[in-house]
Protein backbone atom coordinates (compact mmCIF):
# COMPACT_ATOMS: atom_id res chain seq x y z
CA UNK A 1 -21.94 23.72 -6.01
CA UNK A 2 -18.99 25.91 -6.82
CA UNK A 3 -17.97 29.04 -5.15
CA UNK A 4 -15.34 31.96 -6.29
CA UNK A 5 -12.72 33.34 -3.67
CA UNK A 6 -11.52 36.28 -6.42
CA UNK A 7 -8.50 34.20 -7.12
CA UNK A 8 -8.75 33.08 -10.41
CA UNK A 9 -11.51 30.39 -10.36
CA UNK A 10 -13.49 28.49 -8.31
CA UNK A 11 -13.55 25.56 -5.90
CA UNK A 12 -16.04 22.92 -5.63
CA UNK A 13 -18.02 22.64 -2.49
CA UNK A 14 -18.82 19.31 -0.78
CA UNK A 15 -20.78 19.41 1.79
CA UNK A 16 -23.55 16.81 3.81
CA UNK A 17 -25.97 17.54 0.98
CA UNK A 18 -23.72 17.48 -2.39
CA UNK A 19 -20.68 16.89 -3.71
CA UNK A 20 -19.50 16.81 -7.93
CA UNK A 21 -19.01 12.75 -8.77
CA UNK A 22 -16.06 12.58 -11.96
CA UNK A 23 -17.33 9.81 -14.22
CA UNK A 24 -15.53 6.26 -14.69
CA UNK A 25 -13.59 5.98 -17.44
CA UNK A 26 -14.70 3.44 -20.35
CA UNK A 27 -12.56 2.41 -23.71
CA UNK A 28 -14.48 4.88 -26.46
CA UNK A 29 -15.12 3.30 -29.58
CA UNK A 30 -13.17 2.99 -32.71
CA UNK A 31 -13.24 5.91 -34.18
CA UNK A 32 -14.13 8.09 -31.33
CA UNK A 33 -12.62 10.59 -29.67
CA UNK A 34 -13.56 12.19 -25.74
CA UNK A 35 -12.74 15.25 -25.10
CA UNK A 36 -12.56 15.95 -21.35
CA UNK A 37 -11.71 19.76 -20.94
CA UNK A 38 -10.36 21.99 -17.72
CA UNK A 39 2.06 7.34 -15.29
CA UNK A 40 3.65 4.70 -15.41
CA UNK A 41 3.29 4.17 -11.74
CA UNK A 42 0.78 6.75 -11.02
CA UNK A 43 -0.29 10.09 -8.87
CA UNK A 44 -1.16 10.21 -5.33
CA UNK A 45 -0.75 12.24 -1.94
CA UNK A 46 0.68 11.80 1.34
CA UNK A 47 -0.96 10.48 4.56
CA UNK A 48 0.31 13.17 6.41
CA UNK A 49 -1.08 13.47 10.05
CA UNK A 50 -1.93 17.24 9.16
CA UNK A 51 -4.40 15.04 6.36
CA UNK A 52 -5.41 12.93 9.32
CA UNK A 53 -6.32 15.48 11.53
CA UNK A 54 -8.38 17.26 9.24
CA UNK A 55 -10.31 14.66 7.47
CA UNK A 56 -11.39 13.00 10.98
CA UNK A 57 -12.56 16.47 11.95
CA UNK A 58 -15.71 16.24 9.02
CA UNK A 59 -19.10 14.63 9.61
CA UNK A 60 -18.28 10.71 8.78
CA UNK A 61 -20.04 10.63 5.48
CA UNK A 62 -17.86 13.43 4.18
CA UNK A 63 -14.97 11.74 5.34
CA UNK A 64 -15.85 9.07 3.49
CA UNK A 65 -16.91 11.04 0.48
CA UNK A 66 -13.01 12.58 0.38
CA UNK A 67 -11.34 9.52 0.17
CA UNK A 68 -13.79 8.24 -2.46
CA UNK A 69 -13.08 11.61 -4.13
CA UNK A 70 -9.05 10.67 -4.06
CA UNK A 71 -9.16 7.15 -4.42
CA UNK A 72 -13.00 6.12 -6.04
CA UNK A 73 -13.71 5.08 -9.10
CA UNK A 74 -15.71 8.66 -9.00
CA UNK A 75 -12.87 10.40 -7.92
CA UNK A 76 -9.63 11.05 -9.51
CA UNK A 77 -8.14 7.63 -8.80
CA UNK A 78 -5.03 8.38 -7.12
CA UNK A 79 -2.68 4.88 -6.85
CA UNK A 80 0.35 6.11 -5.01
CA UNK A 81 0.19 6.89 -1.80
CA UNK A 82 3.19 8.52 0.70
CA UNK A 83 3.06 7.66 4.10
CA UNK A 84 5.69 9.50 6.72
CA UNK A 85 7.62 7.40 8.57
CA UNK A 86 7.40 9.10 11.79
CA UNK A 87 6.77 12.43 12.75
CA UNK A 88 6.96 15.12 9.77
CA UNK A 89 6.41 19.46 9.97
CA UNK A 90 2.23 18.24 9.07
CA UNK A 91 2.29 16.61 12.87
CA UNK A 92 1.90 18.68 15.69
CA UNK A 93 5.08 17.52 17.38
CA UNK A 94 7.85 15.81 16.45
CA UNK A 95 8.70 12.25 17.24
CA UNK A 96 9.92 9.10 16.10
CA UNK A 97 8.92 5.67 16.90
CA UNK A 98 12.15 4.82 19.73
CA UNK A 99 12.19 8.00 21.49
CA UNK A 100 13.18 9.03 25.01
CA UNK A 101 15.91 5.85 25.38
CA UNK A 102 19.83 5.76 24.96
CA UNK A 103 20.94 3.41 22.41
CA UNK A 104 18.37 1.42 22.25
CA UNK A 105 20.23 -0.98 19.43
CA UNK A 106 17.75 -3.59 19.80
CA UNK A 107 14.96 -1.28 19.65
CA UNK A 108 12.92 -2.98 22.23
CA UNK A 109 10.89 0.61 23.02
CA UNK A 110 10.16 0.42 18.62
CA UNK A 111 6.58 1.48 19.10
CA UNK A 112 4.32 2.68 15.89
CA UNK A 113 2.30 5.99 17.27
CA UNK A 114 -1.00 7.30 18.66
CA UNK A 115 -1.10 9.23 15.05
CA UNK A 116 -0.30 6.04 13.57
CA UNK A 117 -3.59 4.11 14.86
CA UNK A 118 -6.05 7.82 14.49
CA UNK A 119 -4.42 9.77 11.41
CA UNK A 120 -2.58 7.60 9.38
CA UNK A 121 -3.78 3.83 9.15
CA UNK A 122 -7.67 4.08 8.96
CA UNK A 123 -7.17 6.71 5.89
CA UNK A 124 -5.04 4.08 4.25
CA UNK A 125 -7.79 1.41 4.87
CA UNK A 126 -10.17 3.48 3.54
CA UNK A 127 -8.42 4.04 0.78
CA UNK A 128 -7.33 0.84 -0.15
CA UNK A 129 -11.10 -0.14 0.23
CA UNK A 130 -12.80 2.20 -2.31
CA UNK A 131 -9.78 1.76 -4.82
CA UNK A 132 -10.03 -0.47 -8.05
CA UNK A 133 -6.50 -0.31 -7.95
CA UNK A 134 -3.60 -2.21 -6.10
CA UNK A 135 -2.72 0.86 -4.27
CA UNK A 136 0.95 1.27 -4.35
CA UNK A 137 2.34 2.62 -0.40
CA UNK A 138 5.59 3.89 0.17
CA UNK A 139 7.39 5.41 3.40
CA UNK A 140 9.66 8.36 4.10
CA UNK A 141 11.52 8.94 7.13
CA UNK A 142 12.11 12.82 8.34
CA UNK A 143 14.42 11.54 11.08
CA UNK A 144 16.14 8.89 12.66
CA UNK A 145 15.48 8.98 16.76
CA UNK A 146 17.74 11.45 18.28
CA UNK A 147 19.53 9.37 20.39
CA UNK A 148 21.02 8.12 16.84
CA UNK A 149 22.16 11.23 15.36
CA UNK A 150 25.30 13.23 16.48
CA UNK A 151 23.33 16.34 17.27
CA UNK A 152 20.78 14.73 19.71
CA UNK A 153 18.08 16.51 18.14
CA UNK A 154 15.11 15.00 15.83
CA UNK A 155 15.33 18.62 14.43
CA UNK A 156 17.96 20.68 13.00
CA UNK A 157 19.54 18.31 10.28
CA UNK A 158 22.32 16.24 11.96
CA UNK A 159 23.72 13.12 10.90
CA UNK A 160 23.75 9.27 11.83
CA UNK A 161 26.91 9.04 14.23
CA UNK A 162 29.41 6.83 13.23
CA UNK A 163 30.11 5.82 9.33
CA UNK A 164 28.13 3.22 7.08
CA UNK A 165 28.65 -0.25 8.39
CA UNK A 166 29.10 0.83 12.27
CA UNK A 167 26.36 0.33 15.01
CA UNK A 168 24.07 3.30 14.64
CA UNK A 169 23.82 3.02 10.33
CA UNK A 170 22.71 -0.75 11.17
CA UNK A 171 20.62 0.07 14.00
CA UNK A 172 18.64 2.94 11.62
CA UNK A 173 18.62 0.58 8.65
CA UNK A 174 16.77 -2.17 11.14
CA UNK A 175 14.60 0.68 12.41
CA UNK A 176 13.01 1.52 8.89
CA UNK A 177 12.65 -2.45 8.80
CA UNK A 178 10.60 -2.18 11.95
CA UNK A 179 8.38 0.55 10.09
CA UNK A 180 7.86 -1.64 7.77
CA UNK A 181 7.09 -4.76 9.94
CA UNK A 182 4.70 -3.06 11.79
CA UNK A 183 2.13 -1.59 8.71
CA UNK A 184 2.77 -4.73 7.42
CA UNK A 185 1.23 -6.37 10.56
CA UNK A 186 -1.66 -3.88 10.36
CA UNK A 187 -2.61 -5.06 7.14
CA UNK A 188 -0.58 -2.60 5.32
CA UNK A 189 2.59 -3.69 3.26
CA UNK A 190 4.65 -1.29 1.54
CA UNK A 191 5.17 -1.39 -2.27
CA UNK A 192 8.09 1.03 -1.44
CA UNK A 193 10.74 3.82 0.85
CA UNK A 194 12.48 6.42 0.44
CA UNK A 195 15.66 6.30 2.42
CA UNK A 196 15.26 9.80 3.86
CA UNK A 197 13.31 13.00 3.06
CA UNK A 198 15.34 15.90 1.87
CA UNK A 199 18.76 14.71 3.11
CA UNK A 200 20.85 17.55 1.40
CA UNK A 201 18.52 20.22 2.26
CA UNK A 202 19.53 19.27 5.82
CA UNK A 203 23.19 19.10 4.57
CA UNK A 204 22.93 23.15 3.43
CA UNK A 205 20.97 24.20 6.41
CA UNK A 206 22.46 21.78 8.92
CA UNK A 207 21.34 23.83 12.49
CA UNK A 208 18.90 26.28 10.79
CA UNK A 209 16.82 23.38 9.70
CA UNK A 210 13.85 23.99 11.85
CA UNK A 211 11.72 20.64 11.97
CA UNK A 212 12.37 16.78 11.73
CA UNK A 213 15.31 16.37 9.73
CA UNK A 214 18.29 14.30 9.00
CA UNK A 215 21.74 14.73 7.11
CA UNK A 216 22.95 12.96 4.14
CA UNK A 217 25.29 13.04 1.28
CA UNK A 218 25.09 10.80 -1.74
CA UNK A 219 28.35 9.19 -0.46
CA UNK A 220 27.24 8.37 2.43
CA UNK A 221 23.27 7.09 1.41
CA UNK A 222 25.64 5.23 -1.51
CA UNK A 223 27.82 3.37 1.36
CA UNK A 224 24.56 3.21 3.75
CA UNK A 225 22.66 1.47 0.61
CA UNK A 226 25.39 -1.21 0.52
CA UNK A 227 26.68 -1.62 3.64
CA UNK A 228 23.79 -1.49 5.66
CA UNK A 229 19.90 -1.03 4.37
CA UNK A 230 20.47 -3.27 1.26
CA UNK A 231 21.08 -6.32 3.05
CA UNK A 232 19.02 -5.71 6.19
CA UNK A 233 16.21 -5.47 4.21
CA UNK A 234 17.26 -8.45 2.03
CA UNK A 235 17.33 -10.55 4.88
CA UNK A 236 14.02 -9.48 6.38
CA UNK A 237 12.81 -10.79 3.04
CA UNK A 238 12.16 -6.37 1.87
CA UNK A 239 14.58 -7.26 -1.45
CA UNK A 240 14.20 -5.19 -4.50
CA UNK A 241 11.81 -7.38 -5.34
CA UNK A 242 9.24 -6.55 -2.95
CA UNK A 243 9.95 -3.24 -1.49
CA UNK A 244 11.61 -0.53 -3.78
CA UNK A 245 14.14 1.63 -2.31
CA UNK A 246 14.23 5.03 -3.96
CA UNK A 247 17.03 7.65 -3.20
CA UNK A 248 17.67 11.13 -3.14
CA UNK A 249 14.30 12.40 -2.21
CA UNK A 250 15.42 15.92 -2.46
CA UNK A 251 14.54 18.80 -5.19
CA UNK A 252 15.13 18.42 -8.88
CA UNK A 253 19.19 19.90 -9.10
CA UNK A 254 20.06 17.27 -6.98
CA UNK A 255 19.26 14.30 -8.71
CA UNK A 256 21.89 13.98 -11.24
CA UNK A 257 24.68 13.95 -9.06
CA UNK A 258 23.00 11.47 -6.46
CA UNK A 259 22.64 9.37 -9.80
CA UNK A 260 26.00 9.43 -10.85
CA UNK A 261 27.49 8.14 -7.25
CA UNK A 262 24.88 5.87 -6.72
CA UNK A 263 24.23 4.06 -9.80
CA UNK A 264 27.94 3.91 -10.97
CA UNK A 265 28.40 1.83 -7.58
CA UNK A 266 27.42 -1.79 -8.63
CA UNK A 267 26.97 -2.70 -4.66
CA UNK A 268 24.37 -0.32 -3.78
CA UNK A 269 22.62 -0.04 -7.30
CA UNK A 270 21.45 -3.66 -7.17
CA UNK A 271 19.52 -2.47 -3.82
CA UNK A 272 17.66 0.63 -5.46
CA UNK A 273 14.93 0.74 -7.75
CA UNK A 274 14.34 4.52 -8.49
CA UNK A 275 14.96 8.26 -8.03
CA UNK A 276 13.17 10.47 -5.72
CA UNK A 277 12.74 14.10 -6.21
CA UNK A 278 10.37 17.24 -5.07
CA UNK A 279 9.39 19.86 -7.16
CA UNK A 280 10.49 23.18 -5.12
CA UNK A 281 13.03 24.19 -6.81
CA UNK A 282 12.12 22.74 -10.69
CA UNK A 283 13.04 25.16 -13.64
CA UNK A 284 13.75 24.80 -17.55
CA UNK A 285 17.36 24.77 -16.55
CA UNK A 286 17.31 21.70 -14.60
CA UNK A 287 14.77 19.57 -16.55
CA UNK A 288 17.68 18.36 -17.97
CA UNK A 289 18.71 16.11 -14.85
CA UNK A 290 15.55 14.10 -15.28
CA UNK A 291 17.16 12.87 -18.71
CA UNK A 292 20.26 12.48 -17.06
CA UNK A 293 19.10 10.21 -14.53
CA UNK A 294 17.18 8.47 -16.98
CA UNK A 295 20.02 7.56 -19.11
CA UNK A 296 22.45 6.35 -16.47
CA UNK A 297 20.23 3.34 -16.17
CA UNK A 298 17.08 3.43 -17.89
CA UNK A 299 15.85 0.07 -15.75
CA UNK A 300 15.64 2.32 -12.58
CA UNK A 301 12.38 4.72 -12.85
CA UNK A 302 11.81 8.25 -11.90
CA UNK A 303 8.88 9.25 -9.05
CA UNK A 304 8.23 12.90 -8.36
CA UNK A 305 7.38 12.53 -4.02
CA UNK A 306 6.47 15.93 -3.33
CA UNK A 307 4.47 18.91 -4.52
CA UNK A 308 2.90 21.65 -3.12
CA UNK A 309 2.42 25.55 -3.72
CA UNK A 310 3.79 27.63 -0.46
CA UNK A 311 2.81 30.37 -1.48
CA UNK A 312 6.45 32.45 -0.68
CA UNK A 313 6.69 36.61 -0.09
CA UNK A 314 2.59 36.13 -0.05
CA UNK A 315 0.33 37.47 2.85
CA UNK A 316 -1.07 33.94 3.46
CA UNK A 317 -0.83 30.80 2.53
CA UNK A 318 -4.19 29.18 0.99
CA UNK A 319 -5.43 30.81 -2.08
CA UNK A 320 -8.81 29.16 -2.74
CA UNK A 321 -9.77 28.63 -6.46
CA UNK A 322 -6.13 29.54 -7.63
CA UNK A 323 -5.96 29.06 -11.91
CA UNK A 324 -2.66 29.81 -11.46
CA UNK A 325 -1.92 26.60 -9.42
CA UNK A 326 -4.13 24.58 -11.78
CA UNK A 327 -1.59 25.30 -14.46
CA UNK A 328 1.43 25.43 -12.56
CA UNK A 329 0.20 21.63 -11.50
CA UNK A 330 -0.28 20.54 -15.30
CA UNK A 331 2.43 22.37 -16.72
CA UNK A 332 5.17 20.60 -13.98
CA UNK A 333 3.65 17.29 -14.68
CA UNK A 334 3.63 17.37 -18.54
CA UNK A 335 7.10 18.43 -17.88
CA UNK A 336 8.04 15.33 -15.69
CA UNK A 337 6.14 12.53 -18.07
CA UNK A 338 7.88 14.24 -20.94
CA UNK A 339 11.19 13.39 -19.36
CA UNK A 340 10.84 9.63 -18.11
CA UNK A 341 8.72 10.73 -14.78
CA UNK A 342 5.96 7.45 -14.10
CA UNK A 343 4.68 9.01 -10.83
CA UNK A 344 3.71 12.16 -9.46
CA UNK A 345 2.66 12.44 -6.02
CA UNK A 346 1.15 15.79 -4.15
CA UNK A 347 2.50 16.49 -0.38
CA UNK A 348 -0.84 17.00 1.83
CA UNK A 349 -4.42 15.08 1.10
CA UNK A 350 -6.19 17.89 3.05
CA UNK A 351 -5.41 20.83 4.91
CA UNK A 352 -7.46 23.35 6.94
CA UNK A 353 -8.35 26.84 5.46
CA UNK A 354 -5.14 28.25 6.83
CA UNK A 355 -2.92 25.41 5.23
CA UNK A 356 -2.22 23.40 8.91
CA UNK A 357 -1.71 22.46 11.41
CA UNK A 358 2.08 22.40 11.01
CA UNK A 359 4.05 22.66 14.48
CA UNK A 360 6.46 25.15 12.67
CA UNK A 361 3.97 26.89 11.31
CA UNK A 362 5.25 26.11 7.35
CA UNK A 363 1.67 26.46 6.27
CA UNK A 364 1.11 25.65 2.57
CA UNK A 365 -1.57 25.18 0.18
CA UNK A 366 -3.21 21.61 -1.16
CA UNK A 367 -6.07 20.15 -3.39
CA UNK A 368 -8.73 20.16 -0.60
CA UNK A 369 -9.38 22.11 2.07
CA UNK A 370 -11.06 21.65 4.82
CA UNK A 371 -13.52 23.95 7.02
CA UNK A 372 -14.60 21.68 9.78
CA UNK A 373 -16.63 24.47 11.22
CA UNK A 374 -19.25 24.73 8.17
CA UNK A 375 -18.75 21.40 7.96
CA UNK A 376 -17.77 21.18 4.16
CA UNK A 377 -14.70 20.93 2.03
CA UNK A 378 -13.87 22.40 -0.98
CA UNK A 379 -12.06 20.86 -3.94
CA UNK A 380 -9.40 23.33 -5.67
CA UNK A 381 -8.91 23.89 -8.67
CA UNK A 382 -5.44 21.88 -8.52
CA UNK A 383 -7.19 19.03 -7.74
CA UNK A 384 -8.83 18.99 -10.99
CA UNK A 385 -5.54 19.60 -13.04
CA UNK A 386 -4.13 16.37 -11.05
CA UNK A 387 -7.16 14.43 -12.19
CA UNK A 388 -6.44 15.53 -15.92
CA UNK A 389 -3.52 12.61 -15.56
CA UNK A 390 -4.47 10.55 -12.39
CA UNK A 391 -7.89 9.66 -14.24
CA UNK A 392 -6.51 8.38 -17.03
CA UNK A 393 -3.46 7.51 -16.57
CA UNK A 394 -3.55 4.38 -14.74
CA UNK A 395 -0.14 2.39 -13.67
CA UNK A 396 1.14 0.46 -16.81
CA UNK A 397 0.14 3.67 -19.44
CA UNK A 398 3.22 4.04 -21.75
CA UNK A 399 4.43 7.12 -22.99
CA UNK A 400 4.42 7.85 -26.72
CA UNK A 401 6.26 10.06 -28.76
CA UNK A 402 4.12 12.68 -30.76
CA UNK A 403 4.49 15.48 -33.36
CA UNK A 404 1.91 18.42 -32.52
CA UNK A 405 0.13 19.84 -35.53
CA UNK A 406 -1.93 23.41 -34.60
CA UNK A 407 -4.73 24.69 -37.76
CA UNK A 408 -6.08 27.85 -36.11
CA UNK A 409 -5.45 31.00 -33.72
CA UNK A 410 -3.86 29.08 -30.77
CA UNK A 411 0.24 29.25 -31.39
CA UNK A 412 2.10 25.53 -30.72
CA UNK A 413 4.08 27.18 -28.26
CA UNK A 414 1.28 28.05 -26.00
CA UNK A 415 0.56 24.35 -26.02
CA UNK A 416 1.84 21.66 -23.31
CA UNK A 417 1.25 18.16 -24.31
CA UNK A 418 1.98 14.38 -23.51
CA UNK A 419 0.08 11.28 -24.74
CA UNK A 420 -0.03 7.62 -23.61
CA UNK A 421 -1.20 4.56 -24.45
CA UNK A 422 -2.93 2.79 -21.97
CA UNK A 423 -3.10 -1.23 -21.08
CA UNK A 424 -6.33 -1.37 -22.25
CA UNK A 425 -5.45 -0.09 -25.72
CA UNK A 426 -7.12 3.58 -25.56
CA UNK A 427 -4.73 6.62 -26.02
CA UNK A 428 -5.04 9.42 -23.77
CA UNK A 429 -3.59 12.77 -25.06
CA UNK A 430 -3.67 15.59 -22.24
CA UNK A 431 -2.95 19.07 -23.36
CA UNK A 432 -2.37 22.82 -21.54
CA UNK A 433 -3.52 25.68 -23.41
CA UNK A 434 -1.06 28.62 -21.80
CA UNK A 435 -3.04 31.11 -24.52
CA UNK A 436 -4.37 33.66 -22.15
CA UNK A 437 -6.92 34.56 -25.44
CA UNK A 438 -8.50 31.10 -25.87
């Protein structure tokens, strides 16, 4: 059942009675070609507890149903999944897991959260249950607990007090070890982390930051990486081998920089297995830094960790059926796989109709949306652009290089493209027609 908000297209409707199923992908013949019309490590969204909160609010079959839809093998297969480490703007507070106590340097009050046990870790189970895959988990922090930081404040950027190698960079480095300890111990281990979310965009705002937030340079995550986190984790048996540290985590301009003062430095480059970026601020100009970052050391991959349309200067902040974020959504990914990107993961899972809760009120807009008082959700039309590349792109797919060929009205320019081969042998070839006459 479909329904049209005057935006552009339509969303899908699930509700108790229906909901669309995607088919499972086979191997076509020799020969053969499927045309489905509307990765190296894969697509996926973010546990948020904003995603918590609303899918726990539907009737428990179409919870059910929406993770199936995500992760199914009806659904769009989504095998990345971010999980914040701590409290994020998507809670409805801030916290961290050591709060309230003075240098705590043991971290004997460590405690995972109430959101932990209701938003975040029955999700992931579910998810992990209906997927085919070997769902690949990885954690950012927003903050370190206050008590850490030189401004006192889980908000507001700050940084760690003290320099790499002193008490408090130790203490924070044993803290994400906790983190990952404790999922572990719930029957969750982490393929990955991120060493912090959005560190410089708490650099440039510092005390105008308004939510969870922490402070750092690619100096100082370079000296953290080898004096600190890059051991600790070693030691607690979290070693590049079994948990990949990404860094950065922070828009697309960013990267190459962070690259070049990270990767040069032999001590913390043996500790990190990939960059992290968000797509905010992504432009023609700075596509360029994806290549870049590739070619400073090719064996470390590329993961965009964030996505979503906020809907700036606009009077609010959902747009339901949006085209124009279906193809802002396929035209950024294209973009990214044609410049060494293997994963692409969406911010929010599900949001309500006015793109919350958020305890700042930074509303935005996501794939599904939820109206738990018709008791229905409705899948967006961005949803459906991801699963042009999350269905059929599993983890493993290699990029290939292709010439494009046009016979007929539609101009080459007006087409987007990328094709990979898959580890089954198919070739999937995924195209955007940006011809407003075809």
């Amino acid at each position: 059942m479909t329904q049209d908000y005057g935006n552009g297209g339509t969303v899908c409707v699930c509700d108790e009675s229906h909901c669309d199923d995607l088919e499972a992908i086979h191997r076509t013949h020799k020969q053969v070609v499927t045309v489905y019309e509307s990765s190296k490590s894969g697509f996926g969204g973010a546990f948020t507890d904003a995603a918590g909160i609303n899918i726990k609010s539907l009737p428990q079959i179409l919870q059910k149903r929406l993770i199936e839809d995500y992760f199914g093998e009806t659904g769009i297969e989504y095998t990345l999944g971010r999980i914040p480490i701590g409290g994020s703007d998507f809670s409805t507070h801030a916290y961290s897991y050591d709060d309230n106590y003075k240098n705590d340097f043991e971290l004997k009050h460590f405690n995972l959260m109430k959101e932990d046990f209701d938003d975040k870790i029955p999700l992931i189970k579910a998810a992990k249950q209906v997927s085919k895959h070997d769902l690949r988990l990885f954690g950012s922090p927003w903050s370190a607990p206050a008590w850490m930081k030189n401004n006192s404040e889980l908000n507001h950027g700050g940084y760690l007090i003290g320099k790499p190698g002193g008490e408090y960079y130790k203490t924070y480095a044993k803290y994400l070890v906790k983190f990952l300890d404790s999922y572990k111990a719930q029957g969750i281990p982490l393929w990955g982390i991120t060493v912090e979310n959005e560190p410089m965009i708490a650099v440039y705002m510092g005390k105008q930051h308004p939510f969870n937030s922490m402070a750092f340079t690619p100096e100082l995550q370079r000296d953290f990486l080898k004096l600190d986190l890059g051991p600790i984790m070693s030691a607690a048996g979290y070693g590049p081998n079994v948990t990949r540290v990404m860094v950065c985590d922070d828009n697309r301009p960013f990267i190459a920089n962070w690259s070049d003062i990270i990767y040069r430095d032999k001590e913390a480059a043996q500790y990190v297995s990939g960059m992290a970026f968000h797509w905010y601020i992504n432009n023609e100009s700075n596509v360029v830094n994806l290549d870049t970052v590739h070619n400073q050391d090719p064996s470390k991959f590329i993961i965009s960790t964030e996505a979503c349309e906020m809907w700036l200067n606009m009077d609010q902040r959902v747009y339901l059926g949006s085209w124009q974020l279906f193809e802002r959504y396929a035209t950024d990914i294209i973009t990214d796989l044609n410049h060494w990107v293997g994963g692409w993961v969406d911010w929010n899972l599900a949001l309500d109709i006015g793109g919350g809760p958020n305890w700042v009120d930074n509303f935005v807009d996501a794939p599904i949306i939820v109206n738990a008082t018709a008791r229905e959700y409705y899948k967006q039309p961005s949803f459906y652009s991801i699963a042009h590349f999350s269905k059929f792109l599993p983890p493993g797919a290699q990029r290939l290089n292709h010439t494009l060929a046009v016979d007929g009205p539609t101009d080459a320019d007006t087409l987007l493209t990328t094709s990979f081969v898959r580890t089954d042998g198919g070739t999937v070839v995924v195209a955007l027609n940006e011809c407003r006459r075809h």
